[in-house]
N, C-alpha and C. Protein backbone atom coordinates (compact mmCIF):
# COMPACT_ATOMS: atom_id res chain seq x y z
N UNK A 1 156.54 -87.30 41.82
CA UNK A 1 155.27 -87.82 42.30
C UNK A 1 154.94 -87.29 43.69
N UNK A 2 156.18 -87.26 44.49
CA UNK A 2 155.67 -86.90 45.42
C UNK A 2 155.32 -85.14 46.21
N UNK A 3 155.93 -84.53 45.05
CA UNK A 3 155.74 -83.02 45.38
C UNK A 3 154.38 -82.90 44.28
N UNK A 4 154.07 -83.68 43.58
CA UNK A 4 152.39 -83.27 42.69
C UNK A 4 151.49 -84.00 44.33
N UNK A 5 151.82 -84.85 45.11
CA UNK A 5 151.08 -85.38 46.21
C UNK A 5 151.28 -84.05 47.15
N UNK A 6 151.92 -84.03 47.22
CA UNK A 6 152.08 -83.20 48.83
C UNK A 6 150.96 -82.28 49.19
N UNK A 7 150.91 -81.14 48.21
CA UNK A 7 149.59 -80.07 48.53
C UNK A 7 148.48 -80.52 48.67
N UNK A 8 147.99 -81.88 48.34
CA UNK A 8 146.50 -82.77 48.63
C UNK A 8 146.62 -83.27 49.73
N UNK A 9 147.65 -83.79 49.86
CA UNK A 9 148.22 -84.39 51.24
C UNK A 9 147.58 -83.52 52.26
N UNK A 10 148.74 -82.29 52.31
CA UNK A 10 148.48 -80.70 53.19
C UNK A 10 147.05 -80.74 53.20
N UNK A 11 146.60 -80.63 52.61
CA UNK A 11 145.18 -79.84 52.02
C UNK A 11 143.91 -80.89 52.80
N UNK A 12 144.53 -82.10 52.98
CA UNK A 12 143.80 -82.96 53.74
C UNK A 12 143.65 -83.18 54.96
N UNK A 13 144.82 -83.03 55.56
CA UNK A 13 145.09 -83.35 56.53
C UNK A 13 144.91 -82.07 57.35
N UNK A 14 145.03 -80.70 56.79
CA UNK A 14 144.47 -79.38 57.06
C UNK A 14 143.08 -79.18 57.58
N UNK A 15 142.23 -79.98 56.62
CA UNK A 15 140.55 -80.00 56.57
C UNK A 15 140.30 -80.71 57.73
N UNK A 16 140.87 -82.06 58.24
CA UNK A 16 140.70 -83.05 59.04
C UNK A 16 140.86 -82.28 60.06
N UNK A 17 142.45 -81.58 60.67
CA UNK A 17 142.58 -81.44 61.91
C UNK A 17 141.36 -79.84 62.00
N UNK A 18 141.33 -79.07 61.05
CA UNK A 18 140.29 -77.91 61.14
C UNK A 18 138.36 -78.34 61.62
N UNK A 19 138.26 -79.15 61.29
CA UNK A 19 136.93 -80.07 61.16
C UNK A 19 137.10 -80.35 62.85
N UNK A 20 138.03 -81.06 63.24
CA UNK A 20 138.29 -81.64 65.00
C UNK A 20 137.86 -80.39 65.86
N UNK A 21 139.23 -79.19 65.25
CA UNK A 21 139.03 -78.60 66.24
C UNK A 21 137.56 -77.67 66.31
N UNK A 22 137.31 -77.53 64.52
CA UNK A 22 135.61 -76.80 64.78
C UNK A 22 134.52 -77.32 66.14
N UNK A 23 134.57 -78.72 65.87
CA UNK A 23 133.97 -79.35 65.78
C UNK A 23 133.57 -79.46 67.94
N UNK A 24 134.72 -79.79 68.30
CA UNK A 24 135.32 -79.15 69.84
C UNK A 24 135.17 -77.58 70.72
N UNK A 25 135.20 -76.71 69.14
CA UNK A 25 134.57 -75.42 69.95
C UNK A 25 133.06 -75.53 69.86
N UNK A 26 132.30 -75.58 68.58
CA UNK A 26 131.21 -75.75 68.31
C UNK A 26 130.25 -76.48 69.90
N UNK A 27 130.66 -77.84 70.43
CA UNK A 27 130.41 -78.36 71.34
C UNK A 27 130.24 -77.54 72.40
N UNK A 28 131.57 -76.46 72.79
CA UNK A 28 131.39 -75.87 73.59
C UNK A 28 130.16 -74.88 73.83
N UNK A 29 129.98 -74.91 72.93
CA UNK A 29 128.82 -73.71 72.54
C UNK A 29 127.45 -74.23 72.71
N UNK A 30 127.30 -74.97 71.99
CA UNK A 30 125.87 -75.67 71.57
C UNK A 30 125.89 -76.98 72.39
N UNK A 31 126.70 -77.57 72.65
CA UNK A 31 126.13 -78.93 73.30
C UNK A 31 126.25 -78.86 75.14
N UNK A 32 127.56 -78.24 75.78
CA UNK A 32 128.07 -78.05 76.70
C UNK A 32 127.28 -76.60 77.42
N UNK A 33 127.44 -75.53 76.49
CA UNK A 33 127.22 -74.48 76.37
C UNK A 33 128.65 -73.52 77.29
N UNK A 34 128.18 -71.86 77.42
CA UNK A 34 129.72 -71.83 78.21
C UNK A 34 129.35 -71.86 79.21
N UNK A 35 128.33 -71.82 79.96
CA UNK A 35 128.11 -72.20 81.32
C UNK A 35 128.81 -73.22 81.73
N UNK A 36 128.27 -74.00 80.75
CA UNK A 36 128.72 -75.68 81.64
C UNK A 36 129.91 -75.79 81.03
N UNK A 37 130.61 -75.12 80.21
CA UNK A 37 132.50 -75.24 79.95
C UNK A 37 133.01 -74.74 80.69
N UNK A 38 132.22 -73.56 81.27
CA UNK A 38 133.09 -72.60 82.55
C UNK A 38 133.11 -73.42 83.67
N UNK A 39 132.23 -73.67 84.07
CA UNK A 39 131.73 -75.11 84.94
C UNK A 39 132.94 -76.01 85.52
N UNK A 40 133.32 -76.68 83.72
CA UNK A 40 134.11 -77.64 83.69
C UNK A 40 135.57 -77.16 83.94
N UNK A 41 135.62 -76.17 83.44
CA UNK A 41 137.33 -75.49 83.28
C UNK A 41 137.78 -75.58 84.95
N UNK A 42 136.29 -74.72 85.85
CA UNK A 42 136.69 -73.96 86.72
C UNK A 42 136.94 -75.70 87.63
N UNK A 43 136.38 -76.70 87.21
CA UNK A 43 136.62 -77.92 87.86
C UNK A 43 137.89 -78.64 88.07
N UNK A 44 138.54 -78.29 86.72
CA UNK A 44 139.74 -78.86 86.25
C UNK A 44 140.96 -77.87 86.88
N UNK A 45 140.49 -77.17 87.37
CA UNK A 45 141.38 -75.40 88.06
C UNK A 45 142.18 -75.15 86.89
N UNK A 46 141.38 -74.95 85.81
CA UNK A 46 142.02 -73.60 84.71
C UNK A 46 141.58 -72.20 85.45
N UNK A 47 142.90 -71.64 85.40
CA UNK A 47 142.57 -70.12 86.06
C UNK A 47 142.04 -69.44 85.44
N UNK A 48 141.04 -68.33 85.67
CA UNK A 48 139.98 -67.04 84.88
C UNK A 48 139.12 -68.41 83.77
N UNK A 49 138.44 -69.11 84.73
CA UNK A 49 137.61 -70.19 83.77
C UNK A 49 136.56 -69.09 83.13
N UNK A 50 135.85 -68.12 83.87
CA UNK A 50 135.07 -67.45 82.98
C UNK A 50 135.37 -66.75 81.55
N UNK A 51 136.93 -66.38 81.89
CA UNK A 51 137.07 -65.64 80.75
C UNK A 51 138.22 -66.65 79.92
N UNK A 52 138.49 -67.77 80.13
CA UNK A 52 138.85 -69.07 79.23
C UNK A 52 138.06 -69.86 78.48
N UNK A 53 137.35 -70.03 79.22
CA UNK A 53 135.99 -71.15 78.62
C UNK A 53 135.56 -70.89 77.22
N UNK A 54 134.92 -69.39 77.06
CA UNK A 54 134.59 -68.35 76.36
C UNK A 54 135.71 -68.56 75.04
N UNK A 55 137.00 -68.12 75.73
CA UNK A 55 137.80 -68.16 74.75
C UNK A 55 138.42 -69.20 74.10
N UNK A 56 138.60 -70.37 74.52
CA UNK A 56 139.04 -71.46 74.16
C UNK A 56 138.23 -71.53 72.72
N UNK A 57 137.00 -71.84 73.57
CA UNK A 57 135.26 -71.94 72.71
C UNK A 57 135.50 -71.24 71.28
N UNK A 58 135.89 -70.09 71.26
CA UNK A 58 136.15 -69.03 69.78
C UNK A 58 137.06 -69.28 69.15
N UNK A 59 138.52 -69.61 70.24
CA UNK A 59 139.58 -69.90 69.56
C UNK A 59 139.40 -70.94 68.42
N UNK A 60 138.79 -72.17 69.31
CA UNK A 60 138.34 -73.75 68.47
C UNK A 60 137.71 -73.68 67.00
N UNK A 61 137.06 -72.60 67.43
CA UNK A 61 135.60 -72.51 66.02
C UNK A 61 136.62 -71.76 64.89
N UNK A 62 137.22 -70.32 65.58
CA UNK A 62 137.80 -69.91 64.26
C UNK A 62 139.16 -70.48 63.99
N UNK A 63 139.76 -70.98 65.24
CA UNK A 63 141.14 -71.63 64.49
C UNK A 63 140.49 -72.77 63.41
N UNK A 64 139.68 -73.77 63.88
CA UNK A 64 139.17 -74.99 62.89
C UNK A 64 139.20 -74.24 61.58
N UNK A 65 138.25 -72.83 61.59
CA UNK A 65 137.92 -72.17 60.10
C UNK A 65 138.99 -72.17 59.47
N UNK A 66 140.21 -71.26 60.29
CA UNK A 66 141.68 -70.96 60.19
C UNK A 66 141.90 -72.19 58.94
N UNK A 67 142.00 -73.11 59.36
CA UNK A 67 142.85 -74.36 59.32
C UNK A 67 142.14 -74.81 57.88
N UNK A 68 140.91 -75.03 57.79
CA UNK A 68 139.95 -75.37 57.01
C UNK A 68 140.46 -74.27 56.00
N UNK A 69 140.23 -73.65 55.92
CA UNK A 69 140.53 -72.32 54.84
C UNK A 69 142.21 -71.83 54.40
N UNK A 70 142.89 -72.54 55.32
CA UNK A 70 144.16 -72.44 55.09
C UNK A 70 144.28 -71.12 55.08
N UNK A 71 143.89 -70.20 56.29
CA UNK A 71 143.83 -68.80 56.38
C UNK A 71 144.63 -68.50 57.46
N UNK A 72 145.69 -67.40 58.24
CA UNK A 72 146.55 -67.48 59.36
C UNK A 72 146.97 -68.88 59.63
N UNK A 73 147.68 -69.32 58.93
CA UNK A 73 148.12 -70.95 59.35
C UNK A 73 149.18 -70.71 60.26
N UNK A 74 150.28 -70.03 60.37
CA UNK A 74 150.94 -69.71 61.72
C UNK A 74 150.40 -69.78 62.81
N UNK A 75 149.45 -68.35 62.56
CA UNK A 75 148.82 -68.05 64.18
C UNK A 75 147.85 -69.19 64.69
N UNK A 76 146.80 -69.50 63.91
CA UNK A 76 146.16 -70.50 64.05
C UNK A 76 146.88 -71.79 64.66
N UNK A 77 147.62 -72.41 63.94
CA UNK A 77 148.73 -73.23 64.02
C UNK A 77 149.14 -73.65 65.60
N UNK A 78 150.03 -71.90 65.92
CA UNK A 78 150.70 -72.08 67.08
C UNK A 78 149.40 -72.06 68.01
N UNK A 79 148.28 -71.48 67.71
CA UNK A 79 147.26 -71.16 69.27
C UNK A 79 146.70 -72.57 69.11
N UNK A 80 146.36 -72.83 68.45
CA UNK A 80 145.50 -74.17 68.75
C UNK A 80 146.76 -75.22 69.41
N UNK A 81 148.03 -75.49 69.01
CA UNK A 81 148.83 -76.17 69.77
C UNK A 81 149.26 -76.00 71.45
N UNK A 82 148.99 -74.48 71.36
CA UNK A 82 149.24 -73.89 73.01
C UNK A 82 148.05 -74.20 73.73
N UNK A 83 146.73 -74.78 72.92
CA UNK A 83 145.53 -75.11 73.64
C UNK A 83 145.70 -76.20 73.84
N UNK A 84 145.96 -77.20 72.78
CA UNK A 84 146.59 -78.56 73.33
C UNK A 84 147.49 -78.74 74.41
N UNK A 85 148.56 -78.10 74.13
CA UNK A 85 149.31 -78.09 75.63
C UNK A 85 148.43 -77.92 77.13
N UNK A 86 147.80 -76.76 76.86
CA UNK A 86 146.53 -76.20 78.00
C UNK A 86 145.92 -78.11 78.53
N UNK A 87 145.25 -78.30 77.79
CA UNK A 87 144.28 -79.70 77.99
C UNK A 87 145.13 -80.38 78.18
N UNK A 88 146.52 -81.29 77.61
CA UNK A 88 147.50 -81.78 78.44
C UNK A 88 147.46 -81.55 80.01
N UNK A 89 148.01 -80.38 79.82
CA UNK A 89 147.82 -79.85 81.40
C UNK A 89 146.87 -79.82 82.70
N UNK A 90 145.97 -79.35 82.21
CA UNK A 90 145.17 -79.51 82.69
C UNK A 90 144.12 -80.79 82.56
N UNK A 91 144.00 -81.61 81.95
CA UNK A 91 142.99 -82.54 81.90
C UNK A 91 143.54 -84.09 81.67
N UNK A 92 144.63 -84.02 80.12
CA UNK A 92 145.30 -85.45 80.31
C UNK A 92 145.91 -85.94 80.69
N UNK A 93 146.82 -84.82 81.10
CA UNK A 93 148.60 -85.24 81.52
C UNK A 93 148.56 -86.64 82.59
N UNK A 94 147.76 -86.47 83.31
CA UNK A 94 147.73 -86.61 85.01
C UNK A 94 146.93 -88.18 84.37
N UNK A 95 146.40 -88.55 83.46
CA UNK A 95 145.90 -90.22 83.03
C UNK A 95 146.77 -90.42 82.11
N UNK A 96 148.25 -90.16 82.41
CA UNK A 96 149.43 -91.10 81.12
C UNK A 96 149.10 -90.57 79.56
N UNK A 97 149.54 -91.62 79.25
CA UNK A 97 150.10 -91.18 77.05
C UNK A 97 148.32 -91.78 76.97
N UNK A 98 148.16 -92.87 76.73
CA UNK A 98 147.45 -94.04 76.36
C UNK A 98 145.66 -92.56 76.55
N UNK A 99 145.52 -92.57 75.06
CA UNK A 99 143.85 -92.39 74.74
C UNK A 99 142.58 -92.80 75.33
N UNK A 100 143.03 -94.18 75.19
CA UNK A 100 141.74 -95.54 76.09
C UNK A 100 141.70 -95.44 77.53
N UNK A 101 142.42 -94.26 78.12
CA UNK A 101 142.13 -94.10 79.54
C UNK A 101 142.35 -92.19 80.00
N UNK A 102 142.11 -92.10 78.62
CA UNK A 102 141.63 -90.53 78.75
C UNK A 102 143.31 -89.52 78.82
N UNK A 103 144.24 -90.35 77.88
CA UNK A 103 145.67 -89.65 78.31
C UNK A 103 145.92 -88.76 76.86
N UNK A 104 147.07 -87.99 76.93
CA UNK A 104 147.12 -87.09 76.14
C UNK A 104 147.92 -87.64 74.85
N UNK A 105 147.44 -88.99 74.40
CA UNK A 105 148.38 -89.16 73.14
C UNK A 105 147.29 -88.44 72.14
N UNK A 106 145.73 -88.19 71.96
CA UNK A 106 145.14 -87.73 71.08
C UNK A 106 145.38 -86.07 71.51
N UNK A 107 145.30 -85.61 72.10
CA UNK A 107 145.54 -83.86 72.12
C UNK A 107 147.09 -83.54 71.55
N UNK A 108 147.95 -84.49 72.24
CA UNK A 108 149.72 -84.03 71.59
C UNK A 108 149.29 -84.26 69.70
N UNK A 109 148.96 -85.60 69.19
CA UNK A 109 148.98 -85.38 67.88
C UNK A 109 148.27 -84.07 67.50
N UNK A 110 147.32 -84.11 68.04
CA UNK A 110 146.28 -82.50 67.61
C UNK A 110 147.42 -81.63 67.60
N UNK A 111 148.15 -81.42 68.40
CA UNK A 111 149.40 -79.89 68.71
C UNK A 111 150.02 -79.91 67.19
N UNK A 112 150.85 -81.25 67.47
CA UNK A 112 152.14 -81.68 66.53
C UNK A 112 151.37 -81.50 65.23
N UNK A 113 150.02 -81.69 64.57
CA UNK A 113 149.48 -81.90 63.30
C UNK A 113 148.74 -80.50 63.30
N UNK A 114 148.60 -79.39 64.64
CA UNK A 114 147.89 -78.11 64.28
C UNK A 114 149.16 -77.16 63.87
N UNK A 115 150.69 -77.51 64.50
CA UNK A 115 151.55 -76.98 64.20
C UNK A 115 152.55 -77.01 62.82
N UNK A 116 152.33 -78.59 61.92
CA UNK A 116 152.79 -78.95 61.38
C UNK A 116 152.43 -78.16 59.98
N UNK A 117 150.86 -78.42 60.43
CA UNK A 117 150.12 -77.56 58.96
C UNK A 117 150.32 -75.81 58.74
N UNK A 118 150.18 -75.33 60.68
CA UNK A 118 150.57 -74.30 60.21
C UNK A 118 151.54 -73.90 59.85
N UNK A 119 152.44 -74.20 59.52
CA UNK A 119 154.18 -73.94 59.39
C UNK A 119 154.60 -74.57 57.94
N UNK A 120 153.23 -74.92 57.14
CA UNK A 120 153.85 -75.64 56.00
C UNK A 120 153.46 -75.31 54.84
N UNK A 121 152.67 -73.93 54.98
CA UNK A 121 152.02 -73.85 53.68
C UNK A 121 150.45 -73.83 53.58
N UNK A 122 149.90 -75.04 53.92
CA UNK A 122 148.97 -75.62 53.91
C UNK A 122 148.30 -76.22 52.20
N UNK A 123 149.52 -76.09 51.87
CA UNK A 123 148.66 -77.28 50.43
C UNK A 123 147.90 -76.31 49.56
N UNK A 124 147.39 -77.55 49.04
CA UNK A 124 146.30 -76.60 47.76
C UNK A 124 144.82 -76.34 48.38
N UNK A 125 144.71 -75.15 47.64
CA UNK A 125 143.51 -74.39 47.81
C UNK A 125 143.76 -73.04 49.49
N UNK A 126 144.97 -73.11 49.94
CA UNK A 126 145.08 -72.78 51.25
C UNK A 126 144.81 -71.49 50.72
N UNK A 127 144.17 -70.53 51.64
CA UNK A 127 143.77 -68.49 51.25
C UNK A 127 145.79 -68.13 51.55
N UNK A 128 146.05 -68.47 52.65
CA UNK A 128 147.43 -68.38 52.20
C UNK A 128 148.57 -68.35 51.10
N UNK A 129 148.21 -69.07 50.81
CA UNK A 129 149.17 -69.69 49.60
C UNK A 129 148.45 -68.55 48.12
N UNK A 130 147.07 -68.42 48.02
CA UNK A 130 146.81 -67.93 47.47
C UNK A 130 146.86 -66.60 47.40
N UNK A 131 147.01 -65.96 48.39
CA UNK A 131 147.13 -64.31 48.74
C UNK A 131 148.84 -64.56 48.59
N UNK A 132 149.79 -65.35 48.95
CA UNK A 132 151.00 -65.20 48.74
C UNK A 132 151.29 -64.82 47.37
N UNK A 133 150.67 -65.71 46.14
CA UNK A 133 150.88 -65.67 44.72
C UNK A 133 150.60 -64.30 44.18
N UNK A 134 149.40 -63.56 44.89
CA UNK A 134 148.87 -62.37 44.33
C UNK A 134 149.82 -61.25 44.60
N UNK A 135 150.41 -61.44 45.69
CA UNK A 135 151.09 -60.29 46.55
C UNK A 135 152.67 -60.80 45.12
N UNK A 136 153.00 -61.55 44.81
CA UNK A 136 154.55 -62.13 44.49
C UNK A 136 154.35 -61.71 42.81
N UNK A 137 155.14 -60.35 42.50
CA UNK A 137 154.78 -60.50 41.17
C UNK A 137 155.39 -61.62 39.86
N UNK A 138 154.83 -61.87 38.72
CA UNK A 138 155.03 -62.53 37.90
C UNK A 138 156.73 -62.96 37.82
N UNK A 139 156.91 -63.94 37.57
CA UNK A 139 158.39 -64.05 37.35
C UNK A 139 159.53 -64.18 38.25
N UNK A 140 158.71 -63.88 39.37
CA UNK A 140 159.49 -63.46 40.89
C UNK A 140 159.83 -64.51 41.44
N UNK A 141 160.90 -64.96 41.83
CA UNK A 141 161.18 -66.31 42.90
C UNK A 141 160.84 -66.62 43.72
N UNK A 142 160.61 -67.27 44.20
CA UNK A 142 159.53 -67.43 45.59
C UNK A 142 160.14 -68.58 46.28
């Protein structure tokens, strides 16, 4: 029962954290814009805010896709967790664990659940999983 669950499981919890992080670059873009992310970075003293802001911003949109599509789930995976770390650092660390006062217990789960998925497969429907099968010929152990 529980290995027919698991890949929906993956596959859910994939979409969810991909959707967050879209959803976070997207902002940067359209609601914030990068002006006012560069703005913010260069406030928070992230170093080369011009050429972070920018990138964070792209990372967010295509890692979310990443994640969503179950496409580079490694790379995706590890960068979006090293961005979490980044915002730790720079933005929550310094207000404690606790969410309700702006601390980094919601960015660490983001890491731990962007890393978890990438490193696992990513469930059903992942482009991963599916380019794995094509590449693995018939009969082959896997």
């Amino acid at each position: 029962m529980i290995d027919q669950a698991r890949p929906v499981a993956l596959l859910l919890a994939r979409v969810a954290l991909g959707v967050i992080f879209l959803v976070h670059g997207y902002q940067k873009f359209a609601v914030m814009g990068i002006g006012g992310a560069t703005k913010f970075f260069e406030s928070i003293g992230v170093p080369m805010a011009g050429v972070a802001a920018p990138a964070i911003a792209v990372l967010e949109v295509a890692g979310g896709l990443a994640l969503i599509l179950g496409a580079a789930l490694p790379i995706a995976g590890t960068l979006l967790a090293l961005d979490m770390i980044g915002a730790i650092v720079f933005v929550h660390g310094a207000n404690g664990f606790g969410a309700d006062k702006g601390g980094y217990e919601f960015v660490l789960s983001l890491a731990a659940g962007a890393l978890a998925v990438g490193f696992t497969g990513g469930g059903a429907l992942a482009v991963d999983t599916l380019l794995r099968r094509r590449r693995t010929p018939a009969g082959a152990a896997v």
